[in-house]
C-alpha atoms as a PDB file:
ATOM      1  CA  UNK A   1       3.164 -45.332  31.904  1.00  0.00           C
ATOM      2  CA  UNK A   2       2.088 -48.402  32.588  1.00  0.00           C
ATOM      3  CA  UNK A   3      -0.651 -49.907  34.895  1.00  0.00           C
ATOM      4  CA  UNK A   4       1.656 -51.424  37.269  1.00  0.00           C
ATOM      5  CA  UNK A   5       4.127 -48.229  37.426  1.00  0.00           C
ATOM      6  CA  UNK A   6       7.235 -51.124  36.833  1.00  0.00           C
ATOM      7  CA  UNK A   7      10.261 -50.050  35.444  1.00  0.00           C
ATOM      8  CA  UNK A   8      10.183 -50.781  31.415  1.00  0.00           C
ATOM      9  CA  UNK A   9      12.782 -52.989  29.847  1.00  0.00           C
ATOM     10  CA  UNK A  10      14.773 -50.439  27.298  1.00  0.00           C
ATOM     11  CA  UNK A  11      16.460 -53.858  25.872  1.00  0.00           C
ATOM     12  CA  UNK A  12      13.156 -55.048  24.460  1.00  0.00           C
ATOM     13  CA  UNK A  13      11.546 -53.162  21.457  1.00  0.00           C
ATOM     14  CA  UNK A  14       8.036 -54.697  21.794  1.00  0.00           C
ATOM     15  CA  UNK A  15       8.424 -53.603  25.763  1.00  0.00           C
ATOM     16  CA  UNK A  16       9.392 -49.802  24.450  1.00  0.00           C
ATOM     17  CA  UNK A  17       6.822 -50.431  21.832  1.00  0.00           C
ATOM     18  CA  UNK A  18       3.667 -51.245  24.372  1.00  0.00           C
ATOM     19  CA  UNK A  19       5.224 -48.721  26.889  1.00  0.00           C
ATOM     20  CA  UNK A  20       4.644 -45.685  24.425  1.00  0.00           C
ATOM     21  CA  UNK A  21       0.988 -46.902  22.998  1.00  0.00           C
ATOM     22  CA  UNK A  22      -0.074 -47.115  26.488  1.00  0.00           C
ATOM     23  CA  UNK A  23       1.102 -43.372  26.777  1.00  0.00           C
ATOM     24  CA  UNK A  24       0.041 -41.910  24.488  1.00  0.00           C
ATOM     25  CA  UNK A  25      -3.409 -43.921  24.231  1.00  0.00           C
ATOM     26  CA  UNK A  26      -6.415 -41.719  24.739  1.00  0.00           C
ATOM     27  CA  UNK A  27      -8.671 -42.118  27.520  1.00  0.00           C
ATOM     28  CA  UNK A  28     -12.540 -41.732  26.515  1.00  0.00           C
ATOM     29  CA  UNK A  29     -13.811 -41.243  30.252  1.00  0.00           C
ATOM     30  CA  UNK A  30     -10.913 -38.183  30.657  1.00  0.00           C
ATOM     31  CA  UNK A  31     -11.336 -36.464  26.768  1.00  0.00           C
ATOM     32  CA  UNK A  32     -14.003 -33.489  26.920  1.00  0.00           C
ATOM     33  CA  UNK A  33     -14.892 -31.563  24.297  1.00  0.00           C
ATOM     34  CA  UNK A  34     -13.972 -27.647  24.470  1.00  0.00           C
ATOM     35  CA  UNK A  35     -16.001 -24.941  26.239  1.00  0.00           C
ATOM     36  CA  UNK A  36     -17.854 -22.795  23.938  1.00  0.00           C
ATOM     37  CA  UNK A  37     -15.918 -19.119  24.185  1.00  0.00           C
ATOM     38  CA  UNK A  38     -18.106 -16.565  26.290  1.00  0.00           C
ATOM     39  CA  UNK A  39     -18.722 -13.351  24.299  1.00  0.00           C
ATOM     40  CA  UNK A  40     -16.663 -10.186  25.361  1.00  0.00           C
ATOM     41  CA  UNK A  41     -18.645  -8.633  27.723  1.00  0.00           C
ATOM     42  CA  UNK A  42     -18.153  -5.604  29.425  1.00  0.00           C
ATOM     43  CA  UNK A  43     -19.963  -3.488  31.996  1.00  0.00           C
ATOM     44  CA  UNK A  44     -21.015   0.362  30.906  1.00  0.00           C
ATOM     45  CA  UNK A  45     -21.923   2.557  33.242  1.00  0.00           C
ATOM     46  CA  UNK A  46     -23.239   6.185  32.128  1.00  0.00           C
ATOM     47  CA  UNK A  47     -24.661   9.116  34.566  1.00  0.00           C
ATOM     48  CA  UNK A  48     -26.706  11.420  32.694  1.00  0.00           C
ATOM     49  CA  UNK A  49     -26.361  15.153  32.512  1.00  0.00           C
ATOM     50  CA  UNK A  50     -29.082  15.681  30.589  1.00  0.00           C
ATOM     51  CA  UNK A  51     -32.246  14.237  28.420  1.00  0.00           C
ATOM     52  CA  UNK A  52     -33.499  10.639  30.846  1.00  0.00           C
ATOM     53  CA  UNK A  53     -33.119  12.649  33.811  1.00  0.00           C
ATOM     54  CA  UNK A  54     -30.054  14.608  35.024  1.00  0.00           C
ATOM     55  CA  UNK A  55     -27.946  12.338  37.593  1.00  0.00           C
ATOM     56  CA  UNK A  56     -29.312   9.231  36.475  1.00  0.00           C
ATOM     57  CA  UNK A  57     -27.307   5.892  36.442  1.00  0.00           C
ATOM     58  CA  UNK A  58     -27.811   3.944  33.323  1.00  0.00           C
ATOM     59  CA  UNK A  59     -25.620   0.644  33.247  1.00  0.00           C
ATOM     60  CA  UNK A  60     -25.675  -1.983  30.776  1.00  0.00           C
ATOM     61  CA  UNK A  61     -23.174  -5.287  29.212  1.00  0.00           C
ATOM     62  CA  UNK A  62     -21.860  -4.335  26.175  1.00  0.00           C
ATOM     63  CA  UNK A  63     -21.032  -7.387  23.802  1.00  0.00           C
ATOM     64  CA  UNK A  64     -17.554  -6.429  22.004  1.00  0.00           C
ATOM     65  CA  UNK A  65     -17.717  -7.250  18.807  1.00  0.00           C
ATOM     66  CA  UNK A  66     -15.234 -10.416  17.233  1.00  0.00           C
ATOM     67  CA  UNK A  67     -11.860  -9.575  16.412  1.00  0.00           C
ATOM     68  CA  UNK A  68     -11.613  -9.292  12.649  1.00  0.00           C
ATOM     69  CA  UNK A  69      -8.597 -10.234  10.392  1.00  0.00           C
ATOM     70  CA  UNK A  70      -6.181  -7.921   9.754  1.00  0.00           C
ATOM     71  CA  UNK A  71      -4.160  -6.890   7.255  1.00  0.00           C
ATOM     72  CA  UNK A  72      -3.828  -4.608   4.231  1.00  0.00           C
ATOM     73  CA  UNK A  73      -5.320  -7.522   1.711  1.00  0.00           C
ATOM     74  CA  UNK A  74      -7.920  -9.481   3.867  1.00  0.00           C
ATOM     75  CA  UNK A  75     -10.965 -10.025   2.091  1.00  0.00           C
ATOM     76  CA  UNK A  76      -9.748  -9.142  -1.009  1.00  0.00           C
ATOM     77  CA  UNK A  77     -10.004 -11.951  -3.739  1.00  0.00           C
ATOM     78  CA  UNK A  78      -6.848 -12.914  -5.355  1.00  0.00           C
ATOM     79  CA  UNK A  79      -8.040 -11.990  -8.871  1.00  0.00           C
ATOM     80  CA  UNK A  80      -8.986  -8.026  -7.799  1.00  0.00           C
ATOM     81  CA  UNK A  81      -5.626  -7.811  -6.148  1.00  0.00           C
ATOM     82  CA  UNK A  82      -2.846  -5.673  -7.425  1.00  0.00           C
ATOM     83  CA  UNK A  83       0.382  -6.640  -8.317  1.00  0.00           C
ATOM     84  CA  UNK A  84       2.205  -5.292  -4.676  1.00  0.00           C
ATOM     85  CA  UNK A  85      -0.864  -6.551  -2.841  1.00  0.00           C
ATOM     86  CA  UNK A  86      -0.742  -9.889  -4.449  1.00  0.00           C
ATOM     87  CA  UNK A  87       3.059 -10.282  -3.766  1.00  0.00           C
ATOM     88  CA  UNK A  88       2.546  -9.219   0.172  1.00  0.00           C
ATOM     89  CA  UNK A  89      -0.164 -12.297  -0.065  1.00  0.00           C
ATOM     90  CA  UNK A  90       2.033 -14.215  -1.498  1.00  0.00           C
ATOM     91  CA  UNK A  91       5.018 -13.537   1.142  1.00  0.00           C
ATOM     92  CA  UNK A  92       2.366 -13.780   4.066  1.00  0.00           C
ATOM     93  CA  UNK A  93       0.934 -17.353   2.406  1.00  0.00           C
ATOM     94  CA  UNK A  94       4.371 -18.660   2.392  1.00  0.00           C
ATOM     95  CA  UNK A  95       4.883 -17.566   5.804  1.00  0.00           C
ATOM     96  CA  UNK A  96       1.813 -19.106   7.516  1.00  0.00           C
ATOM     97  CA  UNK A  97       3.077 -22.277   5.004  1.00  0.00           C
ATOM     98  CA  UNK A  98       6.451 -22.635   6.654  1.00  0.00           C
ATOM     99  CA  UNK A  99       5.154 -21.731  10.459  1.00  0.00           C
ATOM    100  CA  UNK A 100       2.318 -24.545   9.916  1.00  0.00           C
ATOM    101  CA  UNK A 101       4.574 -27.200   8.661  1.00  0.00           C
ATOM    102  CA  UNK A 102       7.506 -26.219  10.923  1.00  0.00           C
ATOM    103  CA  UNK A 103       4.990 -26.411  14.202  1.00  0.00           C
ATOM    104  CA  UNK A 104       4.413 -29.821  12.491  1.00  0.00           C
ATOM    105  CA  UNK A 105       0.159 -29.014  12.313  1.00  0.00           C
ATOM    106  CA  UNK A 106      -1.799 -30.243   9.674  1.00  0.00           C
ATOM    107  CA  UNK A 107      -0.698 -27.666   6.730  1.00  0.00           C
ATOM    108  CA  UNK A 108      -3.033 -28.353   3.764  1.00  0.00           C
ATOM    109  CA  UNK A 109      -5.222 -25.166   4.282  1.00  0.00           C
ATOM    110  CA  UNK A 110      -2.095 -23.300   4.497  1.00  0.00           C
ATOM    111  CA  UNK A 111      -0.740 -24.971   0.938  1.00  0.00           C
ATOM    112  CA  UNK A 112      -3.614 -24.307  -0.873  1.00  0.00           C
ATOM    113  CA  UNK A 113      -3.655 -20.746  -0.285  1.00  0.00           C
ATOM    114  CA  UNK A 114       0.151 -20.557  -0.761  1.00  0.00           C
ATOM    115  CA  UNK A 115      -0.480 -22.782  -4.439  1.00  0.00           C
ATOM    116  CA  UNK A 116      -3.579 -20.029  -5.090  1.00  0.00           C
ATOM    117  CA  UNK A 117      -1.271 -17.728  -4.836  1.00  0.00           C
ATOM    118  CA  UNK A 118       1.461 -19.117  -7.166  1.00  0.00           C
ATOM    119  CA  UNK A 119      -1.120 -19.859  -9.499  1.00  0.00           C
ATOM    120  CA  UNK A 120      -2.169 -16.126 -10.301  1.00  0.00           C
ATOM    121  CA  UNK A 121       1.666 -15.289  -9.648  1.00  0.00           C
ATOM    122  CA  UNK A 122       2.105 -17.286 -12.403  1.00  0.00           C
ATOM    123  CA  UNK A 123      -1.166 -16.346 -14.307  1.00  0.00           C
ATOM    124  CA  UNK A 124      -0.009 -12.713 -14.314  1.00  0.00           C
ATOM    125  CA  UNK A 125       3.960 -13.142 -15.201  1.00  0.00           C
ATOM    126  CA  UNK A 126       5.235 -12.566 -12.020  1.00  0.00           C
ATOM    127  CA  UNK A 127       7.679 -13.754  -9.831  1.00  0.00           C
ATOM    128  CA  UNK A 128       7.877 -14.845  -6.536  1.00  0.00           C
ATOM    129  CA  UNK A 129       9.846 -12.328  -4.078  1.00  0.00           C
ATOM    130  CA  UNK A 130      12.795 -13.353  -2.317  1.00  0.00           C
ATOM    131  CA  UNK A 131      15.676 -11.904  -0.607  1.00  0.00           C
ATOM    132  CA  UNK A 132      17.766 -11.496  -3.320  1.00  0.00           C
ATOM    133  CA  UNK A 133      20.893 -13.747  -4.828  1.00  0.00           C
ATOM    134  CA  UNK A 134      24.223 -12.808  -3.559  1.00  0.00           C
ATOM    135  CA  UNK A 135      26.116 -10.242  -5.238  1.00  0.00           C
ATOM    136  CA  UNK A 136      28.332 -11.990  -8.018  1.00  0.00           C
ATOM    137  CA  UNK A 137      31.128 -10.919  -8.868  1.00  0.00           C
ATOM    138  CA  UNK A 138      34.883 -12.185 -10.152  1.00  0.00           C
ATOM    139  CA  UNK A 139      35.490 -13.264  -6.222  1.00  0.00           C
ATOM    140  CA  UNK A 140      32.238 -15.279  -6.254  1.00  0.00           C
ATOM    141  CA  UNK A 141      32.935 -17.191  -9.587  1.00  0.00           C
ATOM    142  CA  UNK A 142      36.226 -17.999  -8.485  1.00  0.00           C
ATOM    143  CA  UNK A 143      35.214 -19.423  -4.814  1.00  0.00           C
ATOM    144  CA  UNK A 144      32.594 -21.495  -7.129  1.00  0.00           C
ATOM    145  CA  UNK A 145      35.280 -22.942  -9.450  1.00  0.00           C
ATOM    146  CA  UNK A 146      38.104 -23.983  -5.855  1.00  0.00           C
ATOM    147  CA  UNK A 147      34.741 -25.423  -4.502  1.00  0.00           C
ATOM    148  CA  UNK A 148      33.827 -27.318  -7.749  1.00  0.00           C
ATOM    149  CA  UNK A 149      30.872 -26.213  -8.033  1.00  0.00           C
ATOM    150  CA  UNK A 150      31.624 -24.840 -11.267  1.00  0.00           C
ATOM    151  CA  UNK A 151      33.974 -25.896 -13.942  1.00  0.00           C
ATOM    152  CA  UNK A 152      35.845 -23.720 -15.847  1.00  0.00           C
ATOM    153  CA  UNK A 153      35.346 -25.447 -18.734  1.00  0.00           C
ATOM    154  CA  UNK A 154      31.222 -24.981 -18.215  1.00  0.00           C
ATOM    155  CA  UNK A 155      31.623 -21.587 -18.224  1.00  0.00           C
ATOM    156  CA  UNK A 156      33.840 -20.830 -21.537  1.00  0.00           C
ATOM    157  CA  UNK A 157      31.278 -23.115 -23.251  1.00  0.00           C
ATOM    158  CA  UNK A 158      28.961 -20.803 -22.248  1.00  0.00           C
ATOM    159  CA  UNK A 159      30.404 -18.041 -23.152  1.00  0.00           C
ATOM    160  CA  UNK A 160      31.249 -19.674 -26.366  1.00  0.00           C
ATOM    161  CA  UNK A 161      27.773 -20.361 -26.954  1.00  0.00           C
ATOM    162  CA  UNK A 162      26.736 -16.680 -26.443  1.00  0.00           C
ATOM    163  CA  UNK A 163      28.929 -15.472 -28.509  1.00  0.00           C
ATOM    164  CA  UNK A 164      27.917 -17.369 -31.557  1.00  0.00           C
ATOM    165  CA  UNK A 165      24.252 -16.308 -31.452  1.00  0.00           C
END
């Protein structure tokens, strides 16, 4: 908002214009830079029954380790992957490519590993995984011709052309 907390003049661009670069200007004296994340700690507590000395209290912090990645092909390179694995890389690229550019981040990490994985799609002869086309069938064809999305005509030169090779 402005400095003088006046009402702004919706009639006048450059007014709109000054209104929303004084909003969304950035403040040096209020930006701070991000806390370093504590470790996972927590507290163990063990009572001995036997070896220190029976009935003694040992207690110490534990330090849990970092969460890892997950999933059935993390840390395995593209090129050692097997056709299924590759495919669920593929289908999980394409999903963290969609989610990134839909959330309107910066996506470029996200398309290179989506392209990698295109690349030995394509390397290797196979396809990309989808959901499937819709059934077709003598209803379908016909919906596509009243829609004009089809011409008859395109399709018996088609056929023609089939049937002469």
């Amino acid at each position: 908002m402005s400095e003088q907390n006046t009402a702004v003049d919706f009639s006048n661009p450059a007014a709109i214009e000054e209104e929303l670069a004084a909003a969304t200007a950035e403040n040096p004296e209020t930006t701070k830079a991000p806390k370093e994340k504590k470790p996972r700690t927590i507290k163990v507590t063990y009572t001995a029954d036997r070896d220190i000395k029976a009935g003694e209290t040992i207690e110490f912090d534990y330090v849990l380790p970092k969460a890892e990645r997950r999933g059935q092909v993390v840390g395995i390179p593209l090129e050692e992957m097997t056709d299924d694995q590759l495919k669920i890389e593929y289908r999980n690229a394409n999903s963290v490519h969609y989610k990134t550019v839909k959330a309107g981040r910066d996506a470029t990490k996200a398309k290179e590993r989506l392209d990698a994985c295109k690349a030995e799609m394509d390397k290797r002869g196979i396809a990309p995984t989808g959901r499937g086309g819709a059934k077709l069938d003598a209803e379908t064809i016909a919906a596509a011709i009243k829609s004009g999305k089809v011409s008859a005509a395109d399709i018996q030169a088609l056929l023609d052309a089939a049937s002469e090779e």
